[in-house]
C-alpha atoms as a PDB file:
ATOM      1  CA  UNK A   1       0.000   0.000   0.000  1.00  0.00           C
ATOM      2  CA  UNK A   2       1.540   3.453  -0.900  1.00  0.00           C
ATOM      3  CA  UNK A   3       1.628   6.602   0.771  1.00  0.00           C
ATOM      4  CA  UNK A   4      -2.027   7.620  -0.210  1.00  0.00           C
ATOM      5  CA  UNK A   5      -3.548   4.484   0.670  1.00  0.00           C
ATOM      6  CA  UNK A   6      -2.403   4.656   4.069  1.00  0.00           C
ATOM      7  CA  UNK A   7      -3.940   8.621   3.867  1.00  0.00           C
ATOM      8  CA  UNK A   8      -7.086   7.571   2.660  1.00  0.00           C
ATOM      9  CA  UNK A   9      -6.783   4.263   5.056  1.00  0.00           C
ATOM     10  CA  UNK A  10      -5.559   7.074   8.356  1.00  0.00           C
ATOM     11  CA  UNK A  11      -8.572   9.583   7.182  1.00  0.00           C
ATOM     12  CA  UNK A  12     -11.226   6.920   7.110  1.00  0.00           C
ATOM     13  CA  UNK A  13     -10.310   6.105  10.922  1.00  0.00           C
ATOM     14  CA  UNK A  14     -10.603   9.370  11.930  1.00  0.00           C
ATOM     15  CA  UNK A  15     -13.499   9.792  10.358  1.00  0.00           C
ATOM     16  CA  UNK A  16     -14.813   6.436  12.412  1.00  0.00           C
ATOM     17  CA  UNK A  17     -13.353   7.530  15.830  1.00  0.00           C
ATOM     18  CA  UNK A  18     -14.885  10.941  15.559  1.00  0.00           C
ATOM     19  CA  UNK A  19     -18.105   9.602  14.711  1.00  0.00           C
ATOM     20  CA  UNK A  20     -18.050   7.471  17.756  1.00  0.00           C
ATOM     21  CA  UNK A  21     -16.999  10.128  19.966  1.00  0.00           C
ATOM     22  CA  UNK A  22     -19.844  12.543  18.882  1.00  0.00           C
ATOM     23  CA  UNK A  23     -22.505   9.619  19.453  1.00  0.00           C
ATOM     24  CA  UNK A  24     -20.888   8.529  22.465  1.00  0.00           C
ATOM     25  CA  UNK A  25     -21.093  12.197  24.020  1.00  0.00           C
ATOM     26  CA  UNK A  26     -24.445  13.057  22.499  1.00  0.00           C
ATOM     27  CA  UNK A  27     -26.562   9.629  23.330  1.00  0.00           C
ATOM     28  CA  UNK A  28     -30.188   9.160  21.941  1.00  0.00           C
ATOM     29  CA  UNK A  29     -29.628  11.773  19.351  1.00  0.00           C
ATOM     30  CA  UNK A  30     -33.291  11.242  16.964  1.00  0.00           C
ATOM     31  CA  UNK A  31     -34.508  14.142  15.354  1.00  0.00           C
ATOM     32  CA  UNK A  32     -38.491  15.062  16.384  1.00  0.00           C
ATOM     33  CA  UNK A  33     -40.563  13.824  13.592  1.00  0.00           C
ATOM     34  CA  UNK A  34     -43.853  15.553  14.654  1.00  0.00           C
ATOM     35  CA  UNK A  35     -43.070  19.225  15.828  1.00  0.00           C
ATOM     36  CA  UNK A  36     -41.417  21.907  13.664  1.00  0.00           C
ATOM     37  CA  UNK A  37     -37.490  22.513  14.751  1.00  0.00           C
ATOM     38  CA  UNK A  38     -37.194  24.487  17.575  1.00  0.00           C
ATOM     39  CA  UNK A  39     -36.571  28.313  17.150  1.00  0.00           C
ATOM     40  CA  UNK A  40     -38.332  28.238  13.483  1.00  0.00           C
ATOM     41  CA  UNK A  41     -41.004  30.916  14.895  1.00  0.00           C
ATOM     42  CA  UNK A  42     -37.879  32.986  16.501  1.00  0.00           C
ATOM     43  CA  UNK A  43     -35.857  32.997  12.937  1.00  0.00           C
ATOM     44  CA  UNK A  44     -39.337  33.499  10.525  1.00  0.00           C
ATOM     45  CA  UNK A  45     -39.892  36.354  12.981  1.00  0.00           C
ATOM     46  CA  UNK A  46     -36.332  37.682  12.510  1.00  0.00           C
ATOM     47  CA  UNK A  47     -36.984  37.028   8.722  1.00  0.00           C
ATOM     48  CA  UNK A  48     -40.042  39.336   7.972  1.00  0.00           C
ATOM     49  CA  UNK A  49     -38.670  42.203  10.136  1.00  0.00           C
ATOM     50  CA  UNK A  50     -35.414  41.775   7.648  1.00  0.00           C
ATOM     51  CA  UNK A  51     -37.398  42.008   5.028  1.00  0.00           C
ATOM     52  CA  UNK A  52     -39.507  45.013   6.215  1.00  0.00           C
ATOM     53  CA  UNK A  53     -36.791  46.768   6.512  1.00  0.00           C
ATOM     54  CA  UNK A  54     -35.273  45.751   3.159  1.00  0.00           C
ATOM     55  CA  UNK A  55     -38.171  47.429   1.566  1.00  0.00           C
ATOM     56  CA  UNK A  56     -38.042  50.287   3.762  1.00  0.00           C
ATOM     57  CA  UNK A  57     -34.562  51.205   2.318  1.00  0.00           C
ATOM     58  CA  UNK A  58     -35.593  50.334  -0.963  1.00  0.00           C
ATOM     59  CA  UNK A  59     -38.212  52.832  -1.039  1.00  0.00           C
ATOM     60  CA  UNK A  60     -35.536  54.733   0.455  1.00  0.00           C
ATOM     61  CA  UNK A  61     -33.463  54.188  -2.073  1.00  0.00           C
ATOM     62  CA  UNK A  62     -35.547  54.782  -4.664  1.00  0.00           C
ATOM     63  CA  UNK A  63     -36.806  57.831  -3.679  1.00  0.00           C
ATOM     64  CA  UNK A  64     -32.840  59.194  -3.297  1.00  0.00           C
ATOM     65  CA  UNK A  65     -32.216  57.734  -7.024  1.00  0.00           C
ATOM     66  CA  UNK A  66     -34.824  59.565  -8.172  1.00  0.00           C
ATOM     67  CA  UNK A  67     -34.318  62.354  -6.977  1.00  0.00           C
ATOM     68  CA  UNK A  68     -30.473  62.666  -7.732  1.00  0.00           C
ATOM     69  CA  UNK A  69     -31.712  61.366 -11.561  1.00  0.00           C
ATOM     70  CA  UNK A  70     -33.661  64.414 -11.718  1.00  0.00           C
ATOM     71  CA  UNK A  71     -31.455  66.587 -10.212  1.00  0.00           C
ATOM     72  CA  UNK A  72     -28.278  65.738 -12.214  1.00  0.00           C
ATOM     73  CA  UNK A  73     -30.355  66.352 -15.337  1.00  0.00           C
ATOM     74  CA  UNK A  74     -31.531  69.014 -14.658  1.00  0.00           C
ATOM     75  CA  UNK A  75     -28.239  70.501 -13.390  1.00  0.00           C
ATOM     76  CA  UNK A  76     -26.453  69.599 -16.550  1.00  0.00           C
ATOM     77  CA  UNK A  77     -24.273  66.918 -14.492  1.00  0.00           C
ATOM     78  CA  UNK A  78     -24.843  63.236 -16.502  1.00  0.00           C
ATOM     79  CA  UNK A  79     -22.845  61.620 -13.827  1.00  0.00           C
ATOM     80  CA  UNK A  80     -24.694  62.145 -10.911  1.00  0.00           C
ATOM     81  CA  UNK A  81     -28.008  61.617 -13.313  1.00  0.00           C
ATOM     82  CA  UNK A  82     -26.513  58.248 -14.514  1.00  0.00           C
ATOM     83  CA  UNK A  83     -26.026  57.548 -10.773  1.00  0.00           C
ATOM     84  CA  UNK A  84     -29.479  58.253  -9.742  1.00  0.00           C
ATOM     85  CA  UNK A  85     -30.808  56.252 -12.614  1.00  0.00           C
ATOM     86  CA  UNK A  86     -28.579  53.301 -11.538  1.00  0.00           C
ATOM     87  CA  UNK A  87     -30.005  53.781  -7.498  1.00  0.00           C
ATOM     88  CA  UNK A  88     -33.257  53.488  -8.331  1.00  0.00           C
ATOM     89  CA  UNK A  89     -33.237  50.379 -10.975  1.00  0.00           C
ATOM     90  CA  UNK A  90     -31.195  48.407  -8.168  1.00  0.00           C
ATOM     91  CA  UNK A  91     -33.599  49.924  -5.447  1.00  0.00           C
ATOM     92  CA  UNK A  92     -36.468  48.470  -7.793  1.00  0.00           C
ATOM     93  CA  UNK A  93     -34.496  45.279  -8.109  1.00  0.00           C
ATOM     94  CA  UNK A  94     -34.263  44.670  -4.566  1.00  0.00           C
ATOM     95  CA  UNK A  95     -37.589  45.349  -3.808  1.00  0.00           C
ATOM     96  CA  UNK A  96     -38.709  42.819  -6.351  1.00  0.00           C
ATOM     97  CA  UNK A  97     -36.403  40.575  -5.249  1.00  0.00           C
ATOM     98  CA  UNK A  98     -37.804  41.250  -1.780  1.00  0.00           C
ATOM     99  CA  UNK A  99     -41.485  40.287  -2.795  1.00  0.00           C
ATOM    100  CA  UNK A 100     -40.398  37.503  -4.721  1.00  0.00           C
ATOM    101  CA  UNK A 101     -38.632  35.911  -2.746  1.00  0.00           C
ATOM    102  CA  UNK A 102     -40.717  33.166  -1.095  1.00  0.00           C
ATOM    103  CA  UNK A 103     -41.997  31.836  -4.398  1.00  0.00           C
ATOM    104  CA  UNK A 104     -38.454  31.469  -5.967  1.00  0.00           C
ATOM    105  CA  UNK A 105     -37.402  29.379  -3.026  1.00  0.00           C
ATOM    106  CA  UNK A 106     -40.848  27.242  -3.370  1.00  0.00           C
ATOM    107  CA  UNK A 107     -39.559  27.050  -7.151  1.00  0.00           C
ATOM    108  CA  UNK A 108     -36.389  26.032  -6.544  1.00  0.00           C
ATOM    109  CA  UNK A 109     -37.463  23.640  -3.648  1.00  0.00           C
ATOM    110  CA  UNK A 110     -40.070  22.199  -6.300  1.00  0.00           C
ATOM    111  CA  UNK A 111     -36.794  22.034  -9.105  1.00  0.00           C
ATOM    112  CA  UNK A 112     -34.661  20.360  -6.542  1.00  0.00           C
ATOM    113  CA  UNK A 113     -37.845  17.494  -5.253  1.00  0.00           C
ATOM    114  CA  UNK A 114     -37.923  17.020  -8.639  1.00  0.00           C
ATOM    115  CA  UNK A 115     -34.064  15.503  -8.784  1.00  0.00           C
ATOM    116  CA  UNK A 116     -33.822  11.986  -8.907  1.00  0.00           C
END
């Protein structure tokens, strides 16, 4: 056996003894089957105040992208017009993006079922 057969043979034992040592420690570990995983009300709470406040600064956002669009246009300065135009698309973006959001994960969880 060569020198990365006794690696793989060395890794595989580690693996082995670690997996032991975390079962030995942490007896009886079976995950609940009939209640959701603790702390899921906690995080979707933390969740939908992220996201309220995601579209509270892209409103915000929007509002200052506009506004520098119109002024940089109207003052003759493209730059800070192209600026403002750029602001409010990716305000707009985000906001989508915001809304969207829980029916492109149920898409993408319905893609990935889908995987044989």
């Amino acid at each position: 056996m060569g020198a990365l057969g006794q690696l793989l043979q060395q890794s595989q034992l580690l693996a082995v003894n670690t997996y032991t040592a975390v079962t030995s420690v942490i007896p009886n570990l079976t995950p609940s089957q009939t209640g959701p995983i603790p702390g899921t009300n906690e995080l979707q709470s933390i969740l939908s105040q992220l996201a309220g406040w995601g579209f509270i600064a892209a409103a915000f956002g929007f509002i200052v992208g506009a506004i520098m669009w119109a002024v940089g246009t109207l003052g003759a300065n493209g730059r800070a017009g192209e600026q403002g135009k750029k602001a409010l698309f990716v305000a707009l973006i985000v906001a989508v993006l915001l809304g969207g959001a829980h029916q492109l994960l149920t898409a993408g969880q319905a893609i990935g079922n889908g995987v044989q």
